[in-house]
N, C-alpha and C. Protein backbone atom coordinates (compact mmCIF):
# COMPACT_ATOMS: atom_id res chain seq x y z
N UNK A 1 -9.52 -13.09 -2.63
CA UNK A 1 -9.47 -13.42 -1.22
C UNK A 1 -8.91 -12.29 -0.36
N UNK A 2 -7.55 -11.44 -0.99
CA UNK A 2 -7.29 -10.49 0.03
C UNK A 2 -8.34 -9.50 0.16
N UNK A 3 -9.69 -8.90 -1.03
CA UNK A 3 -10.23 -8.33 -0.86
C UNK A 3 -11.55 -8.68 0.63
N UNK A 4 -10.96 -9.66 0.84
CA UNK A 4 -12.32 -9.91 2.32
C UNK A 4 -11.43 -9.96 3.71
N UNK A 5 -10.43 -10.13 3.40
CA UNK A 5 -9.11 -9.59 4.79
C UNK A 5 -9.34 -8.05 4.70
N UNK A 6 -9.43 -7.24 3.69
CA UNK A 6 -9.55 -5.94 3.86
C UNK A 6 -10.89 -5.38 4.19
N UNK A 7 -11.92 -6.20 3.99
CA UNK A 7 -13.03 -5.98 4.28
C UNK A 7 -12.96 -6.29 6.06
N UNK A 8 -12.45 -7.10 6.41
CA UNK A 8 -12.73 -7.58 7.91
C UNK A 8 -11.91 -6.42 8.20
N UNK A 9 -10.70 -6.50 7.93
CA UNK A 9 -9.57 -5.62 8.79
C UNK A 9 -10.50 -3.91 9.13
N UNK A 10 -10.75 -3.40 7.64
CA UNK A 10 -11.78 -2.06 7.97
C UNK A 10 -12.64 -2.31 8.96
N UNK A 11 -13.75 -2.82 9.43
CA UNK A 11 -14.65 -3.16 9.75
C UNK A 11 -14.11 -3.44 11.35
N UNK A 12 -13.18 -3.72 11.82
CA UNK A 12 -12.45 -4.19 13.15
C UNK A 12 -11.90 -3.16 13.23
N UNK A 13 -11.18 -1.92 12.32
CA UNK A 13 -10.47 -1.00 12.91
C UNK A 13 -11.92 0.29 12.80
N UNK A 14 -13.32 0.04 12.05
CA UNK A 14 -13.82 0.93 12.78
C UNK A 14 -14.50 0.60 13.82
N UNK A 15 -14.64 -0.30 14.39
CA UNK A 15 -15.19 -0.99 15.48
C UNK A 15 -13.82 0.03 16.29
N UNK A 16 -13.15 -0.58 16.30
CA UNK A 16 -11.98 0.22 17.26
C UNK A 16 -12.07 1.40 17.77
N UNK A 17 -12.63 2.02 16.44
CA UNK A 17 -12.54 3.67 16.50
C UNK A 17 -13.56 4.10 17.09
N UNK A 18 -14.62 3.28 16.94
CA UNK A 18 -15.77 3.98 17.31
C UNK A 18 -15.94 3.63 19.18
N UNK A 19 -15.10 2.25 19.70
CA UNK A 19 -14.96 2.54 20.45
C UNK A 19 -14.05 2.88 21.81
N UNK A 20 -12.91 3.36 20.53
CA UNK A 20 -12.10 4.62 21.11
C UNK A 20 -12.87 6.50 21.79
N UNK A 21 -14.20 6.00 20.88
CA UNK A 21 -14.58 7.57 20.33
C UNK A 21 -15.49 7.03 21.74
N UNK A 22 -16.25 6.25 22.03
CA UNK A 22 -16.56 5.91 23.26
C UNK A 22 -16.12 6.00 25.08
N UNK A 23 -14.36 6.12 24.44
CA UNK A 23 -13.71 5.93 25.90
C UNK A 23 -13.59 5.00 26.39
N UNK A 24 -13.18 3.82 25.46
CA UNK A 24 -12.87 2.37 26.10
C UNK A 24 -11.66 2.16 25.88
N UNK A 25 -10.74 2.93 25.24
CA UNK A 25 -9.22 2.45 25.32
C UNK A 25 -8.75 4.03 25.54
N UNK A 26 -7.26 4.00 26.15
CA UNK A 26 -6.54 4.80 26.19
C UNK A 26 -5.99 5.73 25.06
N UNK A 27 -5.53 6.69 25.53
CA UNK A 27 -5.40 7.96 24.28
C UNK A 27 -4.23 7.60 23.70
N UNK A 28 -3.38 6.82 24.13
CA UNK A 28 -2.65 6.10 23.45
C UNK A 28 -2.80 5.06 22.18
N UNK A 29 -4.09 4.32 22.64
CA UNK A 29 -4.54 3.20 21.59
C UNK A 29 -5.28 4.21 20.83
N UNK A 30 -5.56 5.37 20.75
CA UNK A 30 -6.32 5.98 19.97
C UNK A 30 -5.64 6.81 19.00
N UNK A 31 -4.38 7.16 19.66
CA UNK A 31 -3.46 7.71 18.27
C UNK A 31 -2.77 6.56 17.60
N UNK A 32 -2.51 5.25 18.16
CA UNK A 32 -2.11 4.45 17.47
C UNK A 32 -2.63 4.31 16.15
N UNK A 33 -4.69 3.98 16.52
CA UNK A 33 -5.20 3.53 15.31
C UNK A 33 -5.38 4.54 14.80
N UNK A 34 -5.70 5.64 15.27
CA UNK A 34 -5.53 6.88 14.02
C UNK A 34 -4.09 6.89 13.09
N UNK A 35 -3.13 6.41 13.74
CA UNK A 35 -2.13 6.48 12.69
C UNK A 35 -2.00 4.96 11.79
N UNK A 36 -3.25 4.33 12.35
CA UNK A 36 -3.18 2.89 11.61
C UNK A 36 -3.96 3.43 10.20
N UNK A 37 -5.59 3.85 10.56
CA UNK A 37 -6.52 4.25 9.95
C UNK A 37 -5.88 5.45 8.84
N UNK A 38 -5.12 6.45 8.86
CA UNK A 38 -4.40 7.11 8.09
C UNK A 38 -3.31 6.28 7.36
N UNK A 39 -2.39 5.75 7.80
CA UNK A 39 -1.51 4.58 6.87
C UNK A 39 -2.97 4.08 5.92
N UNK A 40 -3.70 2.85 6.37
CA UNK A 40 -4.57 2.45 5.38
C UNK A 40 -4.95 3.52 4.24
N UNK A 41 -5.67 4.45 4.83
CA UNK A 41 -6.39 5.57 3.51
C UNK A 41 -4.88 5.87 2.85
N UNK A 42 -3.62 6.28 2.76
CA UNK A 42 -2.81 6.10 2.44
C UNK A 42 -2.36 5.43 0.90
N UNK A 43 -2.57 3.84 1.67
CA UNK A 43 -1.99 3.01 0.99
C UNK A 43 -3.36 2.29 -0.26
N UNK A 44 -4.82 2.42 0.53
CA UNK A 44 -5.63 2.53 -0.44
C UNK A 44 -6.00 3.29 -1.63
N UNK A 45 -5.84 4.85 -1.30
CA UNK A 45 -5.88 5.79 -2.56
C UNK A 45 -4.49 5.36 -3.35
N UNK A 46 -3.05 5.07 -2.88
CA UNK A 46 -2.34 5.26 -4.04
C UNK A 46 -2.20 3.67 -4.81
N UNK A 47 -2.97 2.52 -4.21
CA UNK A 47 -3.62 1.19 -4.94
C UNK A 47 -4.26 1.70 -5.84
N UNK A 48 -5.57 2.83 -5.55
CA UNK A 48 -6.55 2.77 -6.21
C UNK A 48 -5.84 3.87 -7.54
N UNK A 49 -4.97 4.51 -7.34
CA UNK A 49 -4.92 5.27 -8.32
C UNK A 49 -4.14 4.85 -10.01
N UNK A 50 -4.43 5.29 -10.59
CA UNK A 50 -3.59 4.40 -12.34
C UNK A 50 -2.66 5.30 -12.52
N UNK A 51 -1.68 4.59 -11.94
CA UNK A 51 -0.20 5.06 -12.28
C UNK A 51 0.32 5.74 -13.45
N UNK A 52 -0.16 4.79 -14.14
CA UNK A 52 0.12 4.30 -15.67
C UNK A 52 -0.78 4.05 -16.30
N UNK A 53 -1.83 5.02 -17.08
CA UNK A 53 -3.02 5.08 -17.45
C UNK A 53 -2.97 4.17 -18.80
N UNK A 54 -1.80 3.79 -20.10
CA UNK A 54 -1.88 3.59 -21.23
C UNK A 54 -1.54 1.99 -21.04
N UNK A 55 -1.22 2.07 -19.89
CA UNK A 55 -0.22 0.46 -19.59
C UNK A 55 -1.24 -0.57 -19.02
N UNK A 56 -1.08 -1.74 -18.78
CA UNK A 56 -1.85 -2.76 -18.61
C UNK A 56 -1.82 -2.36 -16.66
N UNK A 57 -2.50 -3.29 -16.03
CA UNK A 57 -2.70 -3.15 -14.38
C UNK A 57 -1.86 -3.70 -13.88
N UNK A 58 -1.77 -3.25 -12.63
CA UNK A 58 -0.58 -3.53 -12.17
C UNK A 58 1.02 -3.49 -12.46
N UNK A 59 1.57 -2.37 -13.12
CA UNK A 59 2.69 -2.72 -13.69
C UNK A 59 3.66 -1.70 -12.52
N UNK A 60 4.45 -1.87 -12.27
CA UNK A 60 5.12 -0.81 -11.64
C UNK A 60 5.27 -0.80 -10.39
N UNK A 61 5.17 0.69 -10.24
CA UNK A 61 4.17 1.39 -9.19
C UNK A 61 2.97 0.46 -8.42
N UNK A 62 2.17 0.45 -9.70
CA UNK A 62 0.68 0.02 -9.21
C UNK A 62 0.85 -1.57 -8.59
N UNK A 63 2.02 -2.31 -9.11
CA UNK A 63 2.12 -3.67 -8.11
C UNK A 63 2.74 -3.67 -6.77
N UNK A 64 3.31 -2.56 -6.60
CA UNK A 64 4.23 -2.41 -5.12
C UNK A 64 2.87 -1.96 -4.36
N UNK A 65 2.16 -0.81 -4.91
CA UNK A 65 0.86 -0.58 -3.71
C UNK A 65 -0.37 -1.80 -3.60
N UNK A 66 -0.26 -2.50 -4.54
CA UNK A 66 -1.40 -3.55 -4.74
C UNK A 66 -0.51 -4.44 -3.46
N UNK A 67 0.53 -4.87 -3.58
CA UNK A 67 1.14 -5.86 -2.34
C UNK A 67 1.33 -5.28 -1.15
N UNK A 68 1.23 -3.76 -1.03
CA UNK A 68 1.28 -3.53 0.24
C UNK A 68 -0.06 -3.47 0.43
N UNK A 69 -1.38 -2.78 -0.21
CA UNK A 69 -2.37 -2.91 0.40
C UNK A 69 -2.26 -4.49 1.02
N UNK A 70 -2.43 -5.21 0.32
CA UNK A 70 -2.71 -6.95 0.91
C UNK A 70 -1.51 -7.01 2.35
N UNK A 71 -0.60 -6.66 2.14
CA UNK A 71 -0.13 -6.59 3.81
C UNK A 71 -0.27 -5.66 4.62
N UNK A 72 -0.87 -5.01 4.28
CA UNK A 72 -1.32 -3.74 5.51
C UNK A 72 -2.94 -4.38 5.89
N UNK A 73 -3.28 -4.87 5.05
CA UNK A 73 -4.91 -5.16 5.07
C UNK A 73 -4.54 -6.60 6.13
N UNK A 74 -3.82 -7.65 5.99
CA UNK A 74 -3.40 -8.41 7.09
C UNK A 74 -2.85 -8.10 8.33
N UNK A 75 -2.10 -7.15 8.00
CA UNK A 75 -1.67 -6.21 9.63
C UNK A 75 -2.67 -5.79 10.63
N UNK A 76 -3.95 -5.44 9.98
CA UNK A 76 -5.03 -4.62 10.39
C UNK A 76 -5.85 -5.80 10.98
N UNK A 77 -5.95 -6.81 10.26
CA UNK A 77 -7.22 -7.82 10.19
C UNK A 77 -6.44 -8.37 11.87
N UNK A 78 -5.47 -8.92 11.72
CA UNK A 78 -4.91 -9.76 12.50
C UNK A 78 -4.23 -8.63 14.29
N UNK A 79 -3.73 -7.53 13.97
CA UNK A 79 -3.48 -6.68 15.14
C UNK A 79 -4.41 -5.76 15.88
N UNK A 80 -5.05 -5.23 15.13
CA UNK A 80 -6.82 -4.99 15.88
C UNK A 80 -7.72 -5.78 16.18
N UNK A 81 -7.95 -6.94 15.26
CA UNK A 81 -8.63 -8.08 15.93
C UNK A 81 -8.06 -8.74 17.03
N UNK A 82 -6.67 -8.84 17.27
CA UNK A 82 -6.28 -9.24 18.80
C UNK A 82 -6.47 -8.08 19.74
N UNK A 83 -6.28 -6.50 19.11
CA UNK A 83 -5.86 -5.91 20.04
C UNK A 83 -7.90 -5.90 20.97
N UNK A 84 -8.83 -5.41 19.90
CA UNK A 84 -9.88 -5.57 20.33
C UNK A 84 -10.24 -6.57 21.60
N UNK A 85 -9.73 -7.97 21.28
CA UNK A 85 -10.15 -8.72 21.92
C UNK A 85 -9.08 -8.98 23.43
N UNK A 86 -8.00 -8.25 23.22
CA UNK A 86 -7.07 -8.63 24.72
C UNK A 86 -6.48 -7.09 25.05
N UNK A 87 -7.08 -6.33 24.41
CA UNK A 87 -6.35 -4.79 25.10
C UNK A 87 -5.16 -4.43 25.25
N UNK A 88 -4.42 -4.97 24.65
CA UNK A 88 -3.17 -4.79 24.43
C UNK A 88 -2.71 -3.83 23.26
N UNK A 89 -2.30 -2.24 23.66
CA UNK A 89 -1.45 -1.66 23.04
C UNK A 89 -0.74 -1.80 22.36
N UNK A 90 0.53 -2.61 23.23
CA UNK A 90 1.93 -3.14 22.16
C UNK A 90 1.44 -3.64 21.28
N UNK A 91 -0.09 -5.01 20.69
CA UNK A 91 0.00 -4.92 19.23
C UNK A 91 -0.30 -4.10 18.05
N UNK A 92 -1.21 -2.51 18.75
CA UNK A 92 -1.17 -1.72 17.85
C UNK A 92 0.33 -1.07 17.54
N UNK A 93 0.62 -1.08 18.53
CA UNK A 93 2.58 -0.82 18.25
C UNK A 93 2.85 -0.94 17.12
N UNK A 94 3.07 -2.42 17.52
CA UNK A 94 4.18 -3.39 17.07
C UNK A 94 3.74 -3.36 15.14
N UNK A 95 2.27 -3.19 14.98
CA UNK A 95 1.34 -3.06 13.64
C UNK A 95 1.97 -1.51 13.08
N UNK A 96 2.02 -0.80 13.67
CA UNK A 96 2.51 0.64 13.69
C UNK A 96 3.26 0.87 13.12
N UNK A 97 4.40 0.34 13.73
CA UNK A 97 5.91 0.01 13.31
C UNK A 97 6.09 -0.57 12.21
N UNK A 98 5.70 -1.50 11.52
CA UNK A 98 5.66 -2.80 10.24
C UNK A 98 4.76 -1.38 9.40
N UNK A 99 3.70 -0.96 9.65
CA UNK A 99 3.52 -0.77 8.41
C UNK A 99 3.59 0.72 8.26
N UNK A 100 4.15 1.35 9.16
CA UNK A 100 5.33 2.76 8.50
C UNK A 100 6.14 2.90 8.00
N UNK A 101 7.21 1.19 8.67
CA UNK A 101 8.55 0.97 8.02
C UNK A 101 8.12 0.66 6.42
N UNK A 102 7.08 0.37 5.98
CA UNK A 102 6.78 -0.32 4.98
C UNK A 102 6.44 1.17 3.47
N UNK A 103 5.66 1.89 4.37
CA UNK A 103 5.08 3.02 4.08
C UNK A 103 5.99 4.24 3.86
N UNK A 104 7.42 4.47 4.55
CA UNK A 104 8.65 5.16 3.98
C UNK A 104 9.05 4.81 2.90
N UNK A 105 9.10 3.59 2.52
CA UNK A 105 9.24 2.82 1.20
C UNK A 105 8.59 3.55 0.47
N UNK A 106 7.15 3.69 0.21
CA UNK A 106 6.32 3.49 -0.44
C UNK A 106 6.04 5.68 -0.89
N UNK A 107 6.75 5.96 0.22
CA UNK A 107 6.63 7.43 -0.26
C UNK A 107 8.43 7.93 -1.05
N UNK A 108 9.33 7.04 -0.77
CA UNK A 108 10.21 7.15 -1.41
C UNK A 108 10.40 6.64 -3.05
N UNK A 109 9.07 5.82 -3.07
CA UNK A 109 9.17 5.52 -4.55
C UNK A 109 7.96 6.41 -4.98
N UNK A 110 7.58 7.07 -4.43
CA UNK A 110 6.52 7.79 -4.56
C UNK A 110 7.53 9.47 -5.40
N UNK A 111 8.17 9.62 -4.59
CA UNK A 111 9.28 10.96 -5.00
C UNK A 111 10.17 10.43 -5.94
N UNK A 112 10.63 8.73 -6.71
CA UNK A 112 11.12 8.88 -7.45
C UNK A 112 10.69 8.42 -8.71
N UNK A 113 9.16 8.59 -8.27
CA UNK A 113 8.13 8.52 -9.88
C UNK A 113 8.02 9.52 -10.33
N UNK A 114 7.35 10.11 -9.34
CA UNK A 114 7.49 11.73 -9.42
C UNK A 114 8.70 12.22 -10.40
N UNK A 115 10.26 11.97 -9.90
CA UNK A 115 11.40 12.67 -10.67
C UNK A 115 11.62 11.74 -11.86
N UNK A 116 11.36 10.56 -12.20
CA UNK A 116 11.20 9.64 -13.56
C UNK A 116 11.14 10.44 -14.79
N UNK A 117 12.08 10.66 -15.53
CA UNK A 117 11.52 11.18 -16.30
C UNK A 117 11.43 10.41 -17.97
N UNK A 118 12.46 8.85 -17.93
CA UNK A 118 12.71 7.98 -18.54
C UNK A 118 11.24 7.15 -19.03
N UNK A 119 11.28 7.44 -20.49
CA UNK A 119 10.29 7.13 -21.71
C UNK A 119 10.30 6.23 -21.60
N UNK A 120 10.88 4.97 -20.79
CA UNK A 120 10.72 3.46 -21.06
C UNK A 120 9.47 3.09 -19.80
N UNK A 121 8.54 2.01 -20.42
CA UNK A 121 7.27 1.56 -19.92
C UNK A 121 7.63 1.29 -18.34
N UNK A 122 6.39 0.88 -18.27
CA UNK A 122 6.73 0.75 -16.86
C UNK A 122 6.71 -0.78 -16.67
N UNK A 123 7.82 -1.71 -15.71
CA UNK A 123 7.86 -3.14 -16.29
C UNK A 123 8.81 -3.61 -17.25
N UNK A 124 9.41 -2.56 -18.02
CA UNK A 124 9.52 -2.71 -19.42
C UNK A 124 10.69 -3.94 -19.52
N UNK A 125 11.79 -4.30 -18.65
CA UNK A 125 12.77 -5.44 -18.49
C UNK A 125 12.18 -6.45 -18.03
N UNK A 126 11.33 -6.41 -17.26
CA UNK A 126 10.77 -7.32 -16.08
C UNK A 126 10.08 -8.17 -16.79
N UNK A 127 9.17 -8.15 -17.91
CA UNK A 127 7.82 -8.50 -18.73
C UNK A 127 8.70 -9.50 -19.43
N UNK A 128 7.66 -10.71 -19.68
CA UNK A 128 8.08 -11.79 -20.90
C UNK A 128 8.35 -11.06 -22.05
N UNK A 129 10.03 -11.93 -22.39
CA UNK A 129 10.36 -11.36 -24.19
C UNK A 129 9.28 -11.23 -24.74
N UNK A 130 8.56 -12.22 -25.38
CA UNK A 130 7.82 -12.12 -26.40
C UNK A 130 6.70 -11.22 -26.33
N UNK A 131 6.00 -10.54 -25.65
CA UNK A 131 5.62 -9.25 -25.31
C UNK A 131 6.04 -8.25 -25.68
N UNK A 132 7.62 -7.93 -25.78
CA UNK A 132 8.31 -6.91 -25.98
C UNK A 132 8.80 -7.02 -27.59
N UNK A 133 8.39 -6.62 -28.43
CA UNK A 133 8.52 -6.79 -29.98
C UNK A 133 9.45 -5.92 -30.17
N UNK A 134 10.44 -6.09 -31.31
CA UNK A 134 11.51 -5.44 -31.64
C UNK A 134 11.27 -4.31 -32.00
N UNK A 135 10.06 -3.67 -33.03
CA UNK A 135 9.72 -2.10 -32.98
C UNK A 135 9.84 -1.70 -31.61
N UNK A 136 8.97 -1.97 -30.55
CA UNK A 136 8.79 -1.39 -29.06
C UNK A 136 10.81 -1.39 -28.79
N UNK A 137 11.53 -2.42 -28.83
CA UNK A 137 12.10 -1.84 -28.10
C UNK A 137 13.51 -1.69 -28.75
N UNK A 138 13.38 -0.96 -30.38
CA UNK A 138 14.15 -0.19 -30.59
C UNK A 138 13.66 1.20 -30.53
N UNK A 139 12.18 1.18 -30.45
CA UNK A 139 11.45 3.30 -30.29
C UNK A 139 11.94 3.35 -28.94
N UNK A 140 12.43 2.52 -27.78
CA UNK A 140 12.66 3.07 -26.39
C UNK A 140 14.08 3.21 -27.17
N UNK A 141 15.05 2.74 -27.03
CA UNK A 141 16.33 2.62 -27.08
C UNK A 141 16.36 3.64 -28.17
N UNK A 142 16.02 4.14 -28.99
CA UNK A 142 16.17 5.43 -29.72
C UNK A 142 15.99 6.57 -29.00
N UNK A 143 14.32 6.39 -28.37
CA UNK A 143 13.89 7.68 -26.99
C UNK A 143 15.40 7.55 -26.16
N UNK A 144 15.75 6.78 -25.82
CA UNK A 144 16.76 6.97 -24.58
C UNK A 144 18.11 7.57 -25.24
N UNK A 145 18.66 6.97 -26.04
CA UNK A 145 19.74 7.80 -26.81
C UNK A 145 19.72 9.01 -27.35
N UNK A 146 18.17 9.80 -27.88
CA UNK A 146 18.46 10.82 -27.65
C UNK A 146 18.05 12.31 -27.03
């Protein structure tokens, strides 16, 4: 289901753009959604990318960008579709704001995957016991000790 909120939301912010690129909103609403339209590509490539190539989906990383796509993809659907329809700036704002604040996050865990350098899975506390078999997690606890 979130994949058709993201389908509308795209589809309303290029409607936007295209008629920004027209001259129907202010140069203001036009750097807004350019900085909307950049957040999205953003937060889509690092969804789309495998964090964690050996590991199952979504683990990590890859579930923090999977939940922000789905709220950035509602930000979009719901603040360009009003803004389209009542011309109002402040809600590209106000959309602006939510999903940069969201998006500092998302580049700060971004720089401390990057510096990770800890052999333990990704998930690896978080996951049901019985998943985690006693070989697996005495080879981490050996990796980590030495």
């Amino acid at each position: 289901m979130p994949w058709i909120v993201e389908i509308i939301g795209v589809i309303s912010l290029i409607i936007a753009i295209a008629r920004t690129i027209q001259g129907d909103f202010t140069i203001f609403a036009s750097l807004l959604l350019s900085i909307i339209a950049l957040a999205y590509l953003f937060v889509r490539i690092c969804a789309t990318k495998r964090w964690y190539p050996g590991e199952g989906k979504e683990r990590g990383i890859e579930r923090h960008f999977a939940d922000t796509l789905t709220m950035t993809s509602y930000l979009i659907l719901m603040g360009v579709g009003l803004f389209l329809f009542f011309k109002l700036s402040f809600l590209l704002l106000l959309i602006t704001v939510i999903i940069l604040f969201f998006i500092h996050f998302s580049i700060a865990l971004l720089i401390f995957h990057a510096r990770d350098q800890d052999p333990t899975p990704a998930n690896f506390f978080s996951i049901r016991p019985e998943s985690n078999s006693l070989t697996q997690i005495t080879s981490v606890i050996k990796t980590i000790a030495s």
